[in-house]
C-alpha atoms as a PDB file:
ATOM      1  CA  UNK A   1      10.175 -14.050 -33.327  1.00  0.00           C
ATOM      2  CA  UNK A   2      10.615 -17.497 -34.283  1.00  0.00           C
ATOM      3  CA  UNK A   3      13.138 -19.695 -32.645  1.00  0.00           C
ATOM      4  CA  UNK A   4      15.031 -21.679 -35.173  1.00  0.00           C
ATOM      5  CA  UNK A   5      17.423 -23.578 -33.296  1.00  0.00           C
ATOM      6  CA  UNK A   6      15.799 -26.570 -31.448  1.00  0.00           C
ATOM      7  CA  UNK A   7      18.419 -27.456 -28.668  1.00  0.00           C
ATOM      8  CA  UNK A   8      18.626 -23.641 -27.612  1.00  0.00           C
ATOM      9  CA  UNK A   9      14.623 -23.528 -27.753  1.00  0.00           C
ATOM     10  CA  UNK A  10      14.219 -26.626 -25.841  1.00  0.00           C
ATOM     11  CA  UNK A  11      16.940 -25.469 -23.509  1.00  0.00           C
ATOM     12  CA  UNK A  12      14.789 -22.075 -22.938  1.00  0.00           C
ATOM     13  CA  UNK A  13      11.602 -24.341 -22.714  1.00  0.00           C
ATOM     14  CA  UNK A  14      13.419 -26.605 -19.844  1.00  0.00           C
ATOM     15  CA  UNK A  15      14.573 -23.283 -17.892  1.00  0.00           C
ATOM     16  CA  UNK A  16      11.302 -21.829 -18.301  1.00  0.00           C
ATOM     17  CA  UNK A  17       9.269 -24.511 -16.930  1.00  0.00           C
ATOM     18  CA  UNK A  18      11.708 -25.284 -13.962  1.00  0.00           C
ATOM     19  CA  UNK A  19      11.564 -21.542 -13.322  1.00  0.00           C
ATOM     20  CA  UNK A  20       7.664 -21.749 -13.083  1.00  0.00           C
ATOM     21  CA  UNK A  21       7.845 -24.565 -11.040  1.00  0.00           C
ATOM     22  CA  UNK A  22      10.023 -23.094  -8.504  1.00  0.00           C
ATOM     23  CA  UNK A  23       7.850 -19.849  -8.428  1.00  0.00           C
ATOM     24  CA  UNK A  24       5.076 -21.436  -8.463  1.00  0.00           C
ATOM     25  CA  UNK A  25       5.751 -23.472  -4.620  1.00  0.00           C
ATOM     26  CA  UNK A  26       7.252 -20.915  -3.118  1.00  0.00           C
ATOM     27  CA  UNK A  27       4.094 -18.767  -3.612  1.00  0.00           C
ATOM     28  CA  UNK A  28       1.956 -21.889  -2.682  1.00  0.00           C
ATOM     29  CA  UNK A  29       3.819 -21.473   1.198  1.00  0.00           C
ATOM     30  CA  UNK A  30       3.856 -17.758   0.689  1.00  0.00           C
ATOM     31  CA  UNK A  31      -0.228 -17.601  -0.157  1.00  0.00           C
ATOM     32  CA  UNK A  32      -0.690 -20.520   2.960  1.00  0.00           C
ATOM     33  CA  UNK A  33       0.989 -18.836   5.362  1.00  0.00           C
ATOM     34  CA  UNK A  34      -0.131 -14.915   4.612  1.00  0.00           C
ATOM     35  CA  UNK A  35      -3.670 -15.576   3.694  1.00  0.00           C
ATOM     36  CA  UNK A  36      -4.422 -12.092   5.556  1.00  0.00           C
ATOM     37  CA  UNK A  37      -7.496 -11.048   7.303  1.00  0.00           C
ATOM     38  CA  UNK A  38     -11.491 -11.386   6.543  1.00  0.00           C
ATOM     39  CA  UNK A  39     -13.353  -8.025   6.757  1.00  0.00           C
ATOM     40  CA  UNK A  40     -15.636  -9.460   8.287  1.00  0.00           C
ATOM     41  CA  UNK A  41     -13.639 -10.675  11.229  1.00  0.00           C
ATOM     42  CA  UNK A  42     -13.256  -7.189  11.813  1.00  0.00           C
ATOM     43  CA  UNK A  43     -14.552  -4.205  13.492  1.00  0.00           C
ATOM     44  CA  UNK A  44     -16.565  -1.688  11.146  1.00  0.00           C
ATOM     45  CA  UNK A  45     -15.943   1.934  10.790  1.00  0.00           C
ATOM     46  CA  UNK A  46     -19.610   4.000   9.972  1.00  0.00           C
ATOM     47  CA  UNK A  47     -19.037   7.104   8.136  1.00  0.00           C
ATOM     48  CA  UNK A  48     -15.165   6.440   8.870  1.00  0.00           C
ATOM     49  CA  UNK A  49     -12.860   8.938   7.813  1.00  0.00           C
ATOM     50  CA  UNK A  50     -11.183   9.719   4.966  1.00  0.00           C
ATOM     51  CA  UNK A  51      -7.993  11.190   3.481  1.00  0.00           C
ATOM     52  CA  UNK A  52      -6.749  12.141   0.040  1.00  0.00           C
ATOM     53  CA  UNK A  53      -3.351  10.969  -1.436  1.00  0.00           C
ATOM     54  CA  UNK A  54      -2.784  13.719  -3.804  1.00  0.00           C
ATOM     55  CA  UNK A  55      -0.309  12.044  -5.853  1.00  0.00           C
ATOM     56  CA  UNK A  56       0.814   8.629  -6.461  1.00  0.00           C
ATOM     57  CA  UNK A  57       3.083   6.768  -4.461  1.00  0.00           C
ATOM     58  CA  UNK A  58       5.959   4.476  -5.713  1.00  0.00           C
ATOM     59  CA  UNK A  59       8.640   2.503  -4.381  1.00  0.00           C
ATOM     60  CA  UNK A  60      10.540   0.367  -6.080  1.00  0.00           C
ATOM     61  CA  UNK A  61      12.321  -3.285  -5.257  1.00  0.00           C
ATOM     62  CA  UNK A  62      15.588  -5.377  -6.588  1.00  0.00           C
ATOM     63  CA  UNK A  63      15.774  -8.671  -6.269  1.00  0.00           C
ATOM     64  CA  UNK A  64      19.501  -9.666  -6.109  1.00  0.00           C
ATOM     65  CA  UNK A  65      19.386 -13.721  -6.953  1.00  0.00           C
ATOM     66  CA  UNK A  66      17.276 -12.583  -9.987  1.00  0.00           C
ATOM     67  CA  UNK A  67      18.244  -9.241 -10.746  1.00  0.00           C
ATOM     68  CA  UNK A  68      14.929  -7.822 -11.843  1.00  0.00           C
ATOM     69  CA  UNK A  69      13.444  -4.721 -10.244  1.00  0.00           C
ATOM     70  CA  UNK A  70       9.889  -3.658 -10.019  1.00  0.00           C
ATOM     71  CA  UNK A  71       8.406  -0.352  -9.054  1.00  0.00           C
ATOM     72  CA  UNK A  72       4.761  -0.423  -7.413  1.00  0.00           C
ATOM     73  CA  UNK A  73       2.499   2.276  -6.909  1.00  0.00           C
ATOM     74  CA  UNK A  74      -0.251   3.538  -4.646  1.00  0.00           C
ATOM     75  CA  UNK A  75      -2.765   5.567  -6.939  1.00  0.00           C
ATOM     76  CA  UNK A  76      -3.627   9.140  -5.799  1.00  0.00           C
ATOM     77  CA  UNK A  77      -7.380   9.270  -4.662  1.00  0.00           C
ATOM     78  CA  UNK A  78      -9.652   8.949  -1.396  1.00  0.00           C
ATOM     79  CA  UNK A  79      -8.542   6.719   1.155  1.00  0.00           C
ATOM     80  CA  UNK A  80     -11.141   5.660   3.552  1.00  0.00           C
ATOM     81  CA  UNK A  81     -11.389   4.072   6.832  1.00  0.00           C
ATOM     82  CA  UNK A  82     -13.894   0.635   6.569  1.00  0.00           C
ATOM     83  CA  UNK A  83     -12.295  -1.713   9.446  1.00  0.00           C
ATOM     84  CA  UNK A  84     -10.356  -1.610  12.026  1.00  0.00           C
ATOM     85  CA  UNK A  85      -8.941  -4.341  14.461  1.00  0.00           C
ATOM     86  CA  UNK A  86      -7.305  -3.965  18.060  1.00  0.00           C
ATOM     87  CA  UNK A  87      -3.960  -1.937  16.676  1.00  0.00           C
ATOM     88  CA  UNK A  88      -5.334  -0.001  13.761  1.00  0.00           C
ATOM     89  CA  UNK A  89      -7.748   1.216  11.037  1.00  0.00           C
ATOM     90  CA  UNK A  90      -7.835  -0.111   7.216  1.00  0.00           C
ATOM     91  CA  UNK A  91      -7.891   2.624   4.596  1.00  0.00           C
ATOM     92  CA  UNK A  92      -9.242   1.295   1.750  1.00  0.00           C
ATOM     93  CA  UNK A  93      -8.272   2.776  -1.388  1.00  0.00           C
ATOM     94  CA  UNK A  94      -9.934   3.495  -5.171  1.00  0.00           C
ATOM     95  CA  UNK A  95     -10.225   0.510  -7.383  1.00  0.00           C
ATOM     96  CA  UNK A  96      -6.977  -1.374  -8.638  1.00  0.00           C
ATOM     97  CA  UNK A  97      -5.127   1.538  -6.473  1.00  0.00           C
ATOM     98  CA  UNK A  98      -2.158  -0.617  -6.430  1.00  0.00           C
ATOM     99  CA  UNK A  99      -0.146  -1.671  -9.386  1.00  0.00           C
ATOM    100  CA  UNK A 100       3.636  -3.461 -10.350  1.00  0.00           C
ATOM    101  CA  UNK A 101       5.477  -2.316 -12.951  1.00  0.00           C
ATOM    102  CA  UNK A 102       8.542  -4.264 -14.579  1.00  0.00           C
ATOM    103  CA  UNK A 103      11.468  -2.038 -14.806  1.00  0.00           C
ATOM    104  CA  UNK A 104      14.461  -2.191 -17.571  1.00  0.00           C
ATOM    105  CA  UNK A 105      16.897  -4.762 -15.793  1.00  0.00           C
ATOM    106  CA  UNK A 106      19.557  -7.061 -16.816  1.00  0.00           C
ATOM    107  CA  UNK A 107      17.553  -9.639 -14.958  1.00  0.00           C
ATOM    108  CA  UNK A 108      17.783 -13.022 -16.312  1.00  0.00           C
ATOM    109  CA  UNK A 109      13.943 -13.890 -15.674  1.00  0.00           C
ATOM    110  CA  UNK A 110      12.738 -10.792 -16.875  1.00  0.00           C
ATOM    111  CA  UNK A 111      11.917  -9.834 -20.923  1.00  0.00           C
ATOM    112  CA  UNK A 112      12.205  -6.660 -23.199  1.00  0.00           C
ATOM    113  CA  UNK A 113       8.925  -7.280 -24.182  1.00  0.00           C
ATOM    114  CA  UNK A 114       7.718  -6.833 -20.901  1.00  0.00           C
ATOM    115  CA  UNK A 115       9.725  -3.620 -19.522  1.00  0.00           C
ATOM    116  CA  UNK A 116       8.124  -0.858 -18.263  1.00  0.00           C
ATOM    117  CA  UNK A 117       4.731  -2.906 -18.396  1.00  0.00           C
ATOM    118  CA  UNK A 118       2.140  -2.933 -15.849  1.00  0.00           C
ATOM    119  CA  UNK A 119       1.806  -6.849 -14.850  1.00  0.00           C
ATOM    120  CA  UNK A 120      -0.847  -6.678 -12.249  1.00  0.00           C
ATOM    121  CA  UNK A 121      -3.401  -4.464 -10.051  1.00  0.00           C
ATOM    122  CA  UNK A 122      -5.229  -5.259  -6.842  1.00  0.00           C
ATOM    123  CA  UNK A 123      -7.551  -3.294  -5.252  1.00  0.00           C
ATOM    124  CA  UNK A 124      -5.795  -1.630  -2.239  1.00  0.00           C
ATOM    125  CA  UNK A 125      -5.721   0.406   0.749  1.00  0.00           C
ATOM    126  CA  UNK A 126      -3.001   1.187   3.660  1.00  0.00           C
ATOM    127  CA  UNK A 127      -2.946   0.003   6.760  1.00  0.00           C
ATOM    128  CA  UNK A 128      -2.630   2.700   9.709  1.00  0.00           C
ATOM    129  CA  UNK A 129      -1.355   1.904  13.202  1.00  0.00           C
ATOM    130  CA  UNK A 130      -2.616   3.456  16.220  1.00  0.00           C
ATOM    131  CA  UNK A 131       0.836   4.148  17.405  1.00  0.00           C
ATOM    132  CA  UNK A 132       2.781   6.188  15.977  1.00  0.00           C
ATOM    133  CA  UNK A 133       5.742   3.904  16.571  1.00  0.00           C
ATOM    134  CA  UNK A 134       4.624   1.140  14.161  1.00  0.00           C
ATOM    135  CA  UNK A 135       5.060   1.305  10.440  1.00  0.00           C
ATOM    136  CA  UNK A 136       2.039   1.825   8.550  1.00  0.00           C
ATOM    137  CA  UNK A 137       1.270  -0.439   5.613  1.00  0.00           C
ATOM    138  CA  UNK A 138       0.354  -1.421   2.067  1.00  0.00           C
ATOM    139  CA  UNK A 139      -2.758  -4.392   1.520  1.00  0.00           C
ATOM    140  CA  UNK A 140      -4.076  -5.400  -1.386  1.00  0.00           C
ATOM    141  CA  UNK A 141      -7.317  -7.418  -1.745  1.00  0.00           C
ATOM    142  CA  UNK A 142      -6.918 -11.002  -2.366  1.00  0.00           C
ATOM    143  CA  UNK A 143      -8.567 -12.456  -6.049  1.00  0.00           C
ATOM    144  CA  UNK A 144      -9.090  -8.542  -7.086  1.00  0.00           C
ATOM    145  CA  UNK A 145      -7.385  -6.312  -9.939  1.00  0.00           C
ATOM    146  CA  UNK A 146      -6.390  -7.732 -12.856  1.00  0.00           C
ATOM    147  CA  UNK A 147      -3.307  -9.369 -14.231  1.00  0.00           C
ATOM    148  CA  UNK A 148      -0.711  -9.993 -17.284  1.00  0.00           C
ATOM    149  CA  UNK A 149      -1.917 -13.051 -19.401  1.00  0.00           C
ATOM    150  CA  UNK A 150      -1.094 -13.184 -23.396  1.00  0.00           C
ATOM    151  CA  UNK A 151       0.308  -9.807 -23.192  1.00  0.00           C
ATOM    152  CA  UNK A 152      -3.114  -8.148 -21.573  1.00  0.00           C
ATOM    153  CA  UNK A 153      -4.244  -7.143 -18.064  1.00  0.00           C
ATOM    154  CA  UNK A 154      -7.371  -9.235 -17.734  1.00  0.00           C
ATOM    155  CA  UNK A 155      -9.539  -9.724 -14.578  1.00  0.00           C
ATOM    156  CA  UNK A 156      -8.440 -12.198 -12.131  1.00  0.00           C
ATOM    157  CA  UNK A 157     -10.459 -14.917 -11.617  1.00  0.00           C
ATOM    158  CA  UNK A 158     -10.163 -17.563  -8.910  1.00  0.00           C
ATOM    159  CA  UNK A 159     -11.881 -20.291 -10.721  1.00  0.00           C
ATOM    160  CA  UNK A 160      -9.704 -19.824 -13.917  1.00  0.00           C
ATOM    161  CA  UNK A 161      -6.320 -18.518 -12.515  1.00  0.00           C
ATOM    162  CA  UNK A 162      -3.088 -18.280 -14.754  1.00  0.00           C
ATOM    163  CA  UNK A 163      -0.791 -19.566 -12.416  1.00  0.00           C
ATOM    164  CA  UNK A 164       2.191 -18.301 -14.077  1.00  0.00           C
ATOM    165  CA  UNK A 165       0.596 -14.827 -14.434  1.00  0.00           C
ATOM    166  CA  UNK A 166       0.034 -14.999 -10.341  1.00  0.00           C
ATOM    167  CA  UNK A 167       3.532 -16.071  -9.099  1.00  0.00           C
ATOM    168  CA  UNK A 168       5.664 -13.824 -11.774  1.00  0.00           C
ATOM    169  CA  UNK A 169       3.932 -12.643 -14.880  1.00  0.00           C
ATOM    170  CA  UNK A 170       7.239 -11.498 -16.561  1.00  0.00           C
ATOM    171  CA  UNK A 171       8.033 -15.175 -17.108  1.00  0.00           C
ATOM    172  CA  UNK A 172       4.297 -16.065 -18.685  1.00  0.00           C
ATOM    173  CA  UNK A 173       5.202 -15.649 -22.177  1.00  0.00           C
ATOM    174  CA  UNK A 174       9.453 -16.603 -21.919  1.00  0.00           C
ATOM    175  CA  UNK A 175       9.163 -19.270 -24.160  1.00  0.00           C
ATOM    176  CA  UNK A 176       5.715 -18.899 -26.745  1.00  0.00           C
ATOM    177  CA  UNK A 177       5.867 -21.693 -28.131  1.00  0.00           C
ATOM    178  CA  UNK A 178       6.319 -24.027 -25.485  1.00  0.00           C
ATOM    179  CA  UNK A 179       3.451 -27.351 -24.946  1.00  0.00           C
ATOM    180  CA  UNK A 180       1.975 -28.036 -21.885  1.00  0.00           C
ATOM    181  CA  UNK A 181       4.040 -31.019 -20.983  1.00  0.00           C
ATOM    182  CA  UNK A 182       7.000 -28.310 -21.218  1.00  0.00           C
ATOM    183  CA  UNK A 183       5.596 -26.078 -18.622  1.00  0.00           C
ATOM    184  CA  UNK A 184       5.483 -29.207 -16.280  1.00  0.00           C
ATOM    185  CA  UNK A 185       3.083 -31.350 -14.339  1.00  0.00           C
ATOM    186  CA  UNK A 186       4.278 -29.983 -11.180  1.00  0.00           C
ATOM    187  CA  UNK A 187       3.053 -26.328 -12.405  1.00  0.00           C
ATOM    188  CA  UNK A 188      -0.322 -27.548 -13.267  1.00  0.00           C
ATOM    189  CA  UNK A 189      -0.254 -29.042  -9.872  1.00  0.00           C
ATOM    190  CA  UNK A 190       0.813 -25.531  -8.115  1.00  0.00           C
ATOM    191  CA  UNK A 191      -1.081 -23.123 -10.091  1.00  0.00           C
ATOM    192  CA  UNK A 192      -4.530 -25.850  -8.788  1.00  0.00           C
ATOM    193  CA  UNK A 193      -3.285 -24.850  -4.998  1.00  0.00           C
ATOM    194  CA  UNK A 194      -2.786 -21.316  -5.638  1.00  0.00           C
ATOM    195  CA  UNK A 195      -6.470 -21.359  -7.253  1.00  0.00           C
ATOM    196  CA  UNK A 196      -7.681 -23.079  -4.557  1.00  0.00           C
ATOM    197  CA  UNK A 197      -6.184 -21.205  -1.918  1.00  0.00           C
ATOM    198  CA  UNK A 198      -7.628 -17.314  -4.051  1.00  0.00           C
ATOM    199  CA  UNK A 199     -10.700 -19.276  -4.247  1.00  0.00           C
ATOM    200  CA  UNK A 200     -10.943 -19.765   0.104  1.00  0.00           C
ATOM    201  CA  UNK A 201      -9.082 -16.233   0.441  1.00  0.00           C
ATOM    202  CA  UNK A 202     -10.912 -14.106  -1.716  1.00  0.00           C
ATOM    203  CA  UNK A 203     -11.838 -11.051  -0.859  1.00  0.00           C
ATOM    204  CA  UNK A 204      -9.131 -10.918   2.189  1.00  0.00           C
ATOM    205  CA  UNK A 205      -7.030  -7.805   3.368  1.00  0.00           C
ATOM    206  CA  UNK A 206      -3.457  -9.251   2.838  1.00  0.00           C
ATOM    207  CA  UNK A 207      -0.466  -7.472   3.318  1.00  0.00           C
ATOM    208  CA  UNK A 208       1.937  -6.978   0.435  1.00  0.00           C
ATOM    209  CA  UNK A 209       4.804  -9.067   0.945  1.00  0.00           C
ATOM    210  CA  UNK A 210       6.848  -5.915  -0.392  1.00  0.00           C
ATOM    211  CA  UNK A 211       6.278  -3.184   1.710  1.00  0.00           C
ATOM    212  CA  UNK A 212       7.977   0.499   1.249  1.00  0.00           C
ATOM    213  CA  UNK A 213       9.948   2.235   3.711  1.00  0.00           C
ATOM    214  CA  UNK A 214       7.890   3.182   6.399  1.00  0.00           C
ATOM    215  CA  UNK A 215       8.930   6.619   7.265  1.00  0.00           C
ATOM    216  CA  UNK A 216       8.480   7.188   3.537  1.00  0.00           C
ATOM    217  CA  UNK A 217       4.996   6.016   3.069  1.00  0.00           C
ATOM    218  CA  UNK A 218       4.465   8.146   6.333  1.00  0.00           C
ATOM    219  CA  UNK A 219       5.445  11.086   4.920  1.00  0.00           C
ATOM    220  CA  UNK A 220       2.643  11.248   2.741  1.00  0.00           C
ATOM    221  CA  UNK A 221      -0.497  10.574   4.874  1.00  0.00           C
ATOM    222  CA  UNK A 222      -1.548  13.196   6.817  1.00  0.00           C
ATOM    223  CA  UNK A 223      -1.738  13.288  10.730  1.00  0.00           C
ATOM    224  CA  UNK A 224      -4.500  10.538  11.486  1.00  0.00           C
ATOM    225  CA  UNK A 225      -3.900   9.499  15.327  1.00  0.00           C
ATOM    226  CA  UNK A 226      -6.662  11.017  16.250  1.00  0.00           C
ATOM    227  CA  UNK A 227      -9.216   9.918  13.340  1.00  0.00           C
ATOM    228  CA  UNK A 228      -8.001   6.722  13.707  1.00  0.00           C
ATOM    229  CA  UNK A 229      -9.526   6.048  17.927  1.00  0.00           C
END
C-alpha cells in the first residue's frame, strides 16, 4: 500500500528510523557484553551422548514498553553432547533448531504483515548443568540460521548483515519506502559494529538472552546427571 499523505509518511519514516537506531545500540552493548563461548575453548565430548526431544518446545515472551510478544521454539530432533566446560555439557541440536515467531499483538513496533511469521533461526542446542539445582539452558550459534530481510528468511551473513533484520526484524520493512538518509547515519554506524562484532563471534555458543522457565524446559529432557560426568 501506498502512503499518500506526506507529513504522516515522513512522520512514520522519522519513528522508524529513531526506532532502529535505538535497537540497533542497545544490541551493540547486548552483542559486546554476551559474546558467549568458543568451542574450542572448551572441553570435547567423543561419542558424547545423545537424547531425543520428541516434540517441539515453545515458550513465549511479552515485552511490556513495546507490547509485542514472540513465541520461540526448540525443534524436536537429536540432541547431542559436543562440549562441555567445568559446570556442564552442550547439547547441540539439528540445524536452525531454534526459531522466533511474531505473535498477533497490539504492539506498536510490530506489523500485520509480519504476524505469525517466522523472523529468524539459529542453529541451537541446550545447555545442561551438572547440578541439578541450576537451570538448564537455551544457546544458539552466533552468525548461523537465517533471518527476515524483504519479507524472506535468507542466510545470515556476517560480512553483509541487515542490521535492522538482526536487532528486530518486525521493524525492517515499517516504512517501504523510506531512503537511506531516513533510516539514519547512526544505524549505518550500528548495524557496521554489530557486523563486526558476528564477524569476531561467529561460530560462538551464546546464550539466548530470552530463556524459558527452567523447570519447564526441564520437564522435557530426560534424566541426564549421569550422562552428563
Amino acid at each position: 500500500m501506498r502512503l499518500t499523505n506526506d507529513g504522516e509518511a515522513n512522520r512514520l519514516a522519522a519513528s522508524a528510523a529513531l526506532l532502529r537506531i535505538i535497537f540497533l545500540f542497545s544490541m551493540v552493548g547486548f552483542l559486546a557484553s554476551c559474546a558467549g563461548v568458543a568451542p574450542g575453548q572448551l572441553k570435547p565430548v567423543d561419542n558424547g551422548p545423545k537424547f531425543e526431544l520428541t516434540s517441539d518446545f515453545s515458550y513465549e515472551e511479552y515485552f511490556s514498553v513495546s507490547g509485542a510478544r514472540w513465541r520461540y521454539t526448540l525443534k524436536a530432533g537429536y540432541y547431542q553432547a559436543t562440549k562441555a566446560d567445568g559446570t556442564g555439557v552442550f547439547y547441540v541440536g539439528p540445524a536452525e533448531c531454534f526459531n522466533a515467531l511474531v505473535l498477533p499483538s497490539s504492539g506498536w513496533l510490530l506489523h500485520e504483515e509480519n504476524f505469525n511469521k517466522v523472523v529468524s533461526t539459529s542453529d541451537c542446542g541446550i545447555y545442561v548443568p551438572l547440578s541439578s539445582s541450576q537451570p538448564p539452558k537455551v544457546f544458539v550459534v552466533i552468525g548461523s540460521g537465517r533471518t527476515l530481510t524483504q519479507g524472506k528468511l535468507q542466510p545470515v551473513h556476517a560480512s553483509a548483515v541487515d542490521p535492522v533484520s538482526v536487532t528486530q526484524p518486525t521493524i525492517a520493512n515499517a516504512v517501504p519506502n523510506a531512503t537511506p538518509l531516513q533510516a539514519g547515519v547512526g544505524a549505518g554506524i550500528a548495524g557496521g559494529i554489530i557486523s563486526g562484532i558476528i564477524s569476531a563471534e561467529q561460530g560462538n555458543f551464546n546464550f539466548y538472552r530470552n530463556q524459558p522457565d527452567p523447570q519447564a524446559l526441564r520437564s522435557v529432557l530426560p534424566d541426564l546427571s549421569d550422562s552428563a560426568r
